[in-house]
Protein backbone atom coordinates (compact mmCIF):
# COMPACT_ATOMS: atom_id res chain seq x y z
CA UNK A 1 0.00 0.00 0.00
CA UNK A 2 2.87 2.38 0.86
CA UNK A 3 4.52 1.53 -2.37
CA UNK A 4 1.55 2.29 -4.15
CA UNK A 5 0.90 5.80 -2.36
CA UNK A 6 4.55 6.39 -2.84
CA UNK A 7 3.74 5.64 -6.74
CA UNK A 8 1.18 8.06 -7.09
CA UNK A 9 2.84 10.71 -5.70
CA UNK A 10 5.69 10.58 -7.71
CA UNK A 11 2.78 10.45 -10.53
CA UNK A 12 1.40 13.64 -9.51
CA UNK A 13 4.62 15.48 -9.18
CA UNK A 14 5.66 14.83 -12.65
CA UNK A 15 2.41 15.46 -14.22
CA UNK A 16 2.54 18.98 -12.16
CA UNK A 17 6.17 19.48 -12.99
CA UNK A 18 6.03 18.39 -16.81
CA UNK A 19 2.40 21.72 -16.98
CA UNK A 20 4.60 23.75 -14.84
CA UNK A 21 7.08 23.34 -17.64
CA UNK A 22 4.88 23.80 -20.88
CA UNK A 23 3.43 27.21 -19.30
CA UNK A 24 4.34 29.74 -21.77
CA UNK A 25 6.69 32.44 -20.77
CA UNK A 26 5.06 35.91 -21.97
CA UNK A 27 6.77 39.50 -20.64
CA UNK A 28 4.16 42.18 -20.15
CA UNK A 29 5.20 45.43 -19.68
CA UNK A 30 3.48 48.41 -17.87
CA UNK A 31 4.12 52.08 -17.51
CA UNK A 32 2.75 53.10 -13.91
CA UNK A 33 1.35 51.91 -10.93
CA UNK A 34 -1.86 53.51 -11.98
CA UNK A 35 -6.18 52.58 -11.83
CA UNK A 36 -5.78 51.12 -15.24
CA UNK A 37 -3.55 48.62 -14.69
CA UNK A 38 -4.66 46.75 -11.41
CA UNK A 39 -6.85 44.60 -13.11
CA UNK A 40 -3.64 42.85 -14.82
CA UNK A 41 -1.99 42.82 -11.10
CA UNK A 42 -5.60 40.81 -9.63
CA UNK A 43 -5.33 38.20 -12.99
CA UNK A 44 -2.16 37.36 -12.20
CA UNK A 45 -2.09 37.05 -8.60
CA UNK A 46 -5.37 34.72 -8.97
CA UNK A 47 -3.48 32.64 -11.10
CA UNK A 48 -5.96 33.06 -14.07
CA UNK A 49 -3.11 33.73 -16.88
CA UNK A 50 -1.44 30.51 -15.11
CA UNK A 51 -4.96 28.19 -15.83
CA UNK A 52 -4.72 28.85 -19.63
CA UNK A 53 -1.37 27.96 -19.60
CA UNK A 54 1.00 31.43 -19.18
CA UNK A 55 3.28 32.01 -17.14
CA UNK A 56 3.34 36.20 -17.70
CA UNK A 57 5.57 37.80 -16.28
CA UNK A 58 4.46 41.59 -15.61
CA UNK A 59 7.25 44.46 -15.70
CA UNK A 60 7.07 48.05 -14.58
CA UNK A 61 8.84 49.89 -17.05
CA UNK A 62 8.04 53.38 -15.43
CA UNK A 63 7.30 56.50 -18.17
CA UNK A 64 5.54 55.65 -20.90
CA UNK A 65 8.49 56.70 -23.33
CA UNK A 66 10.42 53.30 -22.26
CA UNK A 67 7.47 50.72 -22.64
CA UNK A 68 7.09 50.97 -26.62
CA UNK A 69 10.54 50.83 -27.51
CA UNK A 70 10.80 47.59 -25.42
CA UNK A 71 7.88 46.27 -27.25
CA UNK A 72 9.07 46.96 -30.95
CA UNK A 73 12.20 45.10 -29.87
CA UNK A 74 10.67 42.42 -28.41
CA UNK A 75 12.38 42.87 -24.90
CA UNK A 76 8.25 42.34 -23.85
CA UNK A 77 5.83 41.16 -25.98
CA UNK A 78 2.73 42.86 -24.96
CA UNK A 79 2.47 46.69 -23.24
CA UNK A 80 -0.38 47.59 -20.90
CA UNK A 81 -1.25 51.01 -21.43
CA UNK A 82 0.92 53.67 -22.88
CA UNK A 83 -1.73 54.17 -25.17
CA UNK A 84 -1.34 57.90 -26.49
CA UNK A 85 2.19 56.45 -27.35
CA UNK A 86 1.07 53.46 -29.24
CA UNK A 87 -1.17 55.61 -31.56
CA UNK A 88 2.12 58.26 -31.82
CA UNK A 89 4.22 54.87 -32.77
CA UNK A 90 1.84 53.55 -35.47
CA UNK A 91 1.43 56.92 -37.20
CA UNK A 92 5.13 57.09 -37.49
CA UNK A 93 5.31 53.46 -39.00
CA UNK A 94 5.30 50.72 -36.15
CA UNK A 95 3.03 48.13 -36.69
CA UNK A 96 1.14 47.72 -33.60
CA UNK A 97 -1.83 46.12 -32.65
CA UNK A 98 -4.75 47.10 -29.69
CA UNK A 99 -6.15 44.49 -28.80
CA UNK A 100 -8.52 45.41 -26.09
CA UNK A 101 -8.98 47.97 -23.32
CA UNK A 102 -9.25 47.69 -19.64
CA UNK A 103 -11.40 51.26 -18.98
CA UNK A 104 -13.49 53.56 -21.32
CA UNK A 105 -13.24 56.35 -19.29
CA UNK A 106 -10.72 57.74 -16.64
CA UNK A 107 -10.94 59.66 -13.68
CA UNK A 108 -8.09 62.38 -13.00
CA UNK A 109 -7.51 65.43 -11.12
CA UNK A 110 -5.61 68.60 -11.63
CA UNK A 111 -3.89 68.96 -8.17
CA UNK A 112 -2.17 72.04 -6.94
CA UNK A 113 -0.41 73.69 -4.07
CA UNK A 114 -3.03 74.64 -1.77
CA UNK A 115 -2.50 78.86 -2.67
CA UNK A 116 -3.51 78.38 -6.36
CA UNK A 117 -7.61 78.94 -5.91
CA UNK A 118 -9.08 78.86 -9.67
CA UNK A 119 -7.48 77.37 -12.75
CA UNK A 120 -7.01 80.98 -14.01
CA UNK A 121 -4.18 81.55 -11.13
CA UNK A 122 -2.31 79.12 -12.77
CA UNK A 123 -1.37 81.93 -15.41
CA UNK A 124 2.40 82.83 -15.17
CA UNK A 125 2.87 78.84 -13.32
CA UNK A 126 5.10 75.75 -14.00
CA UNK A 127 2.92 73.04 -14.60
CA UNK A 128 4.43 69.40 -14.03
CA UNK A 129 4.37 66.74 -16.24
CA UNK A 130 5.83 63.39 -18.12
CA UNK A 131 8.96 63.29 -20.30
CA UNK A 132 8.15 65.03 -23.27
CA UNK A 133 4.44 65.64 -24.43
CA UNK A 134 3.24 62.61 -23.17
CA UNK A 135 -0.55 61.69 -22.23
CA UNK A 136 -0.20 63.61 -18.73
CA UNK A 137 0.71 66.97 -20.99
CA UNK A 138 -2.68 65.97 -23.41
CA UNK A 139 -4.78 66.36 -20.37
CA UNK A 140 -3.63 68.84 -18.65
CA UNK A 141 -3.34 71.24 -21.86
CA UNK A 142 -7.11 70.01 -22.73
CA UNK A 143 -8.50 70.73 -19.10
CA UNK A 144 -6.29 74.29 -19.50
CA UNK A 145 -7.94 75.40 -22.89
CA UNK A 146 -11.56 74.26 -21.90
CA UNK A 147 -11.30 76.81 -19.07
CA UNK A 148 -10.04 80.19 -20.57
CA UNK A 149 -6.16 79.00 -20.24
CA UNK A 150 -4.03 79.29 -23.30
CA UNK A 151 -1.72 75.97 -22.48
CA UNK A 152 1.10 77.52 -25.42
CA UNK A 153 1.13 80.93 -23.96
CA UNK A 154 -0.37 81.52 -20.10
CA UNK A 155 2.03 78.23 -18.55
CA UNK A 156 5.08 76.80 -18.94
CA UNK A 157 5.74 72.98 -18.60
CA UNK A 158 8.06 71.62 -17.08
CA UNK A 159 9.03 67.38 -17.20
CA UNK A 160 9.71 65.80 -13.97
CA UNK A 161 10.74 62.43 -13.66
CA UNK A 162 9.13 59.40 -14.74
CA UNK A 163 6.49 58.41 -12.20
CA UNK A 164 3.10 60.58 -11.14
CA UNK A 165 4.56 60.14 -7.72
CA UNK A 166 7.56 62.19 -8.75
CA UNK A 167 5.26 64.98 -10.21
CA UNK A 168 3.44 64.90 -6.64
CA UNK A 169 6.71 65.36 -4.63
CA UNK A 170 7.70 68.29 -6.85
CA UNK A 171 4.41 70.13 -6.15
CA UNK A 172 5.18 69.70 -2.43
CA UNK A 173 8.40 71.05 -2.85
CA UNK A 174 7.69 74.27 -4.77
CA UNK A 175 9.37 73.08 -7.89
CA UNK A 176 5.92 73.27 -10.06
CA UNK A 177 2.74 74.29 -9.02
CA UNK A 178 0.37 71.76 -10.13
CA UNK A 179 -0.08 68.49 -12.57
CA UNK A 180 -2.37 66.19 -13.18
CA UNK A 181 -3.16 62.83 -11.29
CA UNK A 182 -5.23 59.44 -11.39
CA UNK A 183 -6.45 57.94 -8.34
CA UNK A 184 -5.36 57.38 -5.32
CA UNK A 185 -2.30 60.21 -5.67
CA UNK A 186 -4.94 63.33 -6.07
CA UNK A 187 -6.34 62.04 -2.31
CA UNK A 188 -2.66 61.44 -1.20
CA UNK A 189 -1.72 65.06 -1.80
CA UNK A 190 -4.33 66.23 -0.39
CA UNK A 191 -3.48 65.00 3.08
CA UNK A 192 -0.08 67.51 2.40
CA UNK A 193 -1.90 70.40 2.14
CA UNK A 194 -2.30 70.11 -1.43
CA UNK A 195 -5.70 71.15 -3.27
CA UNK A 196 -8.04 69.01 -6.05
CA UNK A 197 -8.30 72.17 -7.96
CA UNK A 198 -10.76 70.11 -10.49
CA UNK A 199 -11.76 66.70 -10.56
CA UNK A 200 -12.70 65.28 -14.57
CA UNK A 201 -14.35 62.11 -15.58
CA UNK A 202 -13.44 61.67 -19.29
CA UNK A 203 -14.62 59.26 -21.85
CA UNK A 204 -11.34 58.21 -23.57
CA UNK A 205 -9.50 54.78 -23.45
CA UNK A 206 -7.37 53.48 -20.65
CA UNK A 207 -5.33 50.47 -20.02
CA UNK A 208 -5.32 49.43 -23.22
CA UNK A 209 -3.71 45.48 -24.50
CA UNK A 210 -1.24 46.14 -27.39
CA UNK A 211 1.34 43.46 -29.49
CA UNK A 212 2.94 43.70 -32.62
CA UNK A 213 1.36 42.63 -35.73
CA UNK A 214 4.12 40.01 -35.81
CA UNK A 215 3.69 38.16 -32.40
CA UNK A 216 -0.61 38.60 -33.06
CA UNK A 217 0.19 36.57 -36.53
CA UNK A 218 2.33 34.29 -34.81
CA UNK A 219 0.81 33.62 -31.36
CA UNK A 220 -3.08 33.68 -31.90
CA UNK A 221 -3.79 30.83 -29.62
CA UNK A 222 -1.43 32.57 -26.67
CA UNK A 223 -2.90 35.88 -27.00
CA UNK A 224 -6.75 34.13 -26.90
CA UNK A 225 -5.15 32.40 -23.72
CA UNK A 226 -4.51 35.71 -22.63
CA UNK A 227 -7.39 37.58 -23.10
CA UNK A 228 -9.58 35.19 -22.02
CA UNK A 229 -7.63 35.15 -18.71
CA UNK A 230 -7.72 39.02 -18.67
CA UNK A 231 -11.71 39.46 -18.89
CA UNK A 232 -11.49 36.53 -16.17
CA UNK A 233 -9.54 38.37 -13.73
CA UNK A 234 -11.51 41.56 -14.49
CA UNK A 235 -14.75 39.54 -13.54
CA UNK A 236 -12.81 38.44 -10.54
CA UNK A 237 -11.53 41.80 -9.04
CA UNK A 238 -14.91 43.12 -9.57
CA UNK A 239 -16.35 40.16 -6.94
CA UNK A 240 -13.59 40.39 -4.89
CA UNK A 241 -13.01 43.46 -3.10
CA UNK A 242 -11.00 41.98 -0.05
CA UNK A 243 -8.69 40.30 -1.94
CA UNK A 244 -8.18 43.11 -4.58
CA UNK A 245 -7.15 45.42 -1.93
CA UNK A 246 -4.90 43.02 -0.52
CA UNK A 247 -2.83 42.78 -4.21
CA UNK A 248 -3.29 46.38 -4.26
CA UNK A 249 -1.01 46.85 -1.22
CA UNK A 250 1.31 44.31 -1.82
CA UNK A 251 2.06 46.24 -5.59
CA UNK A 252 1.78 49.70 -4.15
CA UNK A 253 3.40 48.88 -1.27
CA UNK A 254 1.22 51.11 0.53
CA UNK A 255 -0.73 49.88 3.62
CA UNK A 256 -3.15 53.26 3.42
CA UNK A 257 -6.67 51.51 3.61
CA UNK A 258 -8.36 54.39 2.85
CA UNK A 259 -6.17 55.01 -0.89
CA UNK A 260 -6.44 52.03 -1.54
CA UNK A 261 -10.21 51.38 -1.06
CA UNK A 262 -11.07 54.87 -2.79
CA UNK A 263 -8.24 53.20 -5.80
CA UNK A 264 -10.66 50.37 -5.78
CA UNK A 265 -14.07 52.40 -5.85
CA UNK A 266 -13.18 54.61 -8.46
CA UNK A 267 -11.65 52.04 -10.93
CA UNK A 268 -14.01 49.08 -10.80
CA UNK A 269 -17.00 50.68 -12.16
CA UNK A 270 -15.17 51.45 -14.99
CA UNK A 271 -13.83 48.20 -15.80
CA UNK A 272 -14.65 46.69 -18.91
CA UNK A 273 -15.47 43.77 -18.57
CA UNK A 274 -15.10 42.39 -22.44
CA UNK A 275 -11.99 44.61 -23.40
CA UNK A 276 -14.12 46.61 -25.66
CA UNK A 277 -13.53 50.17 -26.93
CA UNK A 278 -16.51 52.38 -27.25
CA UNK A 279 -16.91 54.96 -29.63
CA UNK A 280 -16.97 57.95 -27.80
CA UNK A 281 -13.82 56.73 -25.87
CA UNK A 282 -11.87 56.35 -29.55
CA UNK A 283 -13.09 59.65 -30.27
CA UNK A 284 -12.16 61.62 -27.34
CA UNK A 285 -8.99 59.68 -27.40
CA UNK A 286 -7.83 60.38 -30.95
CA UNK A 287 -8.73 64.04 -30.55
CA UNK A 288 -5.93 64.16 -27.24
CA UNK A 289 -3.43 62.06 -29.44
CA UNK A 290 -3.85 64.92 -32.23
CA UNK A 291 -2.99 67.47 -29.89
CA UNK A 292 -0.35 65.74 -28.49
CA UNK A 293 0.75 65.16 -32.04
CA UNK A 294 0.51 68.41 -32.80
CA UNK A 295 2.73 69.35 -29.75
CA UNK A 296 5.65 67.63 -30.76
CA UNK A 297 5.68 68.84 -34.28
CA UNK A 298 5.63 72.45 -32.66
């Protein structure tokens, strides 16, 4: 009997060994530690990429202008995000493909030192933002213009570091005197004395799934695997609120219950929970990738 038992356990170790082995290694970059990206942090941790056979492997490549490079040399083989700069790429030539999107709208907030009162007191102020004119620019310049600020004349705009949470620290500082922020950093800098000058709801695509036309050609059946694992996670970070939060501070590294729960209460009603664009989100989205276009041709 003991022989038999030791048998089968040998059995079951091999068989788990020899699926552990055929998992499919897949890189999966992502620009920020932001709302629309948690949902890929919940699939992963809830093993769902794991049950249709992936082993993905998700890397923080922080700034958007370092996440498509590494995905037209195949350093990663899918991107989370960076959206703005995957629409840039492909109109100068790349060859990328969206496959899906995690949010059709996005809640941000313009947050400033706690003196500036109205958005027109921002006139004659250093605004903070990305490297380059990058998606956190695009925003900030729209939510200037539609309220009487001329973004190319009244502000300057000035990049700091790579991460939102840089941004933040230079507004505390002194070094700029406002930027714009996704949850939970706008209610963060508010318990510094920092204002929520505005708060915008926007219908415009977020979080979006994107490979190369090569690797979708070549690796249909992985990238079904990992879609369907995606909308499975989604379903299950929408059900699961304890657990999500419990991811949420383990990738944030942030034991704030309060961030974290208002992180989780503004993102999953957003969530989408088939990966599909709408078309007001494609519209208000190409419109900010014009002007961002247009900005770096200035």
């Amino acid at each position: 009997m003991r022989t038999i038992f030791c048998v089968v356990c040998c059995l079951i170790f091999f068989l788990l060994s020899g699926a552990a082995a055929s998992a499919e290694k897949v890189r999966v970059s992502f620009p920020t530690l932001g709302p629309g990206f948690t949902p890929a942090w919940i699939t992963a941790e809830a093993g769902y990429w794991k049950k249709h056979g992936l082993d993905v492997e998700l890397v923080l490549l922080s700034g958007g202008a370092r996440v498509i490079p590494a995905l037209l040399s195949n350093s990663v083989q899918m991107v989370l995000g960076s959206d703005t700069g995957v629409t840039l790429a492909n109109l100068q030539g790349a060859s990328l493909v969206r496959l899906g999107v995690v949010m059709n709208s996005l809640s941000y907030s313009l947050v400033t030192q706690g003196s500036i009162r109205t958005v027109q007191d921002l006139k004659g102020k250093v605004l903070g933002i990305g490297r380059g004119r990058d998606a956190s620019y695009a925003r900030l310049a729209k939510l200037l213009a539609d309220n009487g600020v001329n973004p190319n004349v009244d502000v300057k705009f000035l990049p700091i570091g790579e991460t939102p949470t840089g941004r933040l620290q230079a507004i505390k500082t002194g070094l700029v005197h406002g930027a714009v922020f996704t949850p939970p950093l706008d209610l963060i800098g508010t318990r510094d004395g920092l204002r929520i000058l505005l708060k915008l709801d926007v219908q415009t695509l977020s979080g979006g799934v994107t490979t190369t036309a090569n690797y979708l050609q070549q690796n249909r059946r992985t990238l079904l695997g990992f879609l369907t694992g995606y909308i499975e996670g989604i379903h299950y970070m929408i059900t699961h609120r304890q657990e999500s939060l419990r991811i949420f501070s383990r990738y944030l590294k942030n034991p704030d219950a309060a961030a974290l729960a208002y992180l989780y209460d503004e993102t999953v009603p957003r969530l989408e929970k088939t990966l599909r664009p709408n078309p007001e989100s494609v519209r208000f989205f190409l419109d900010q990738s014009d002007l961002m276009n247009r900005g770096l041709n200035n």
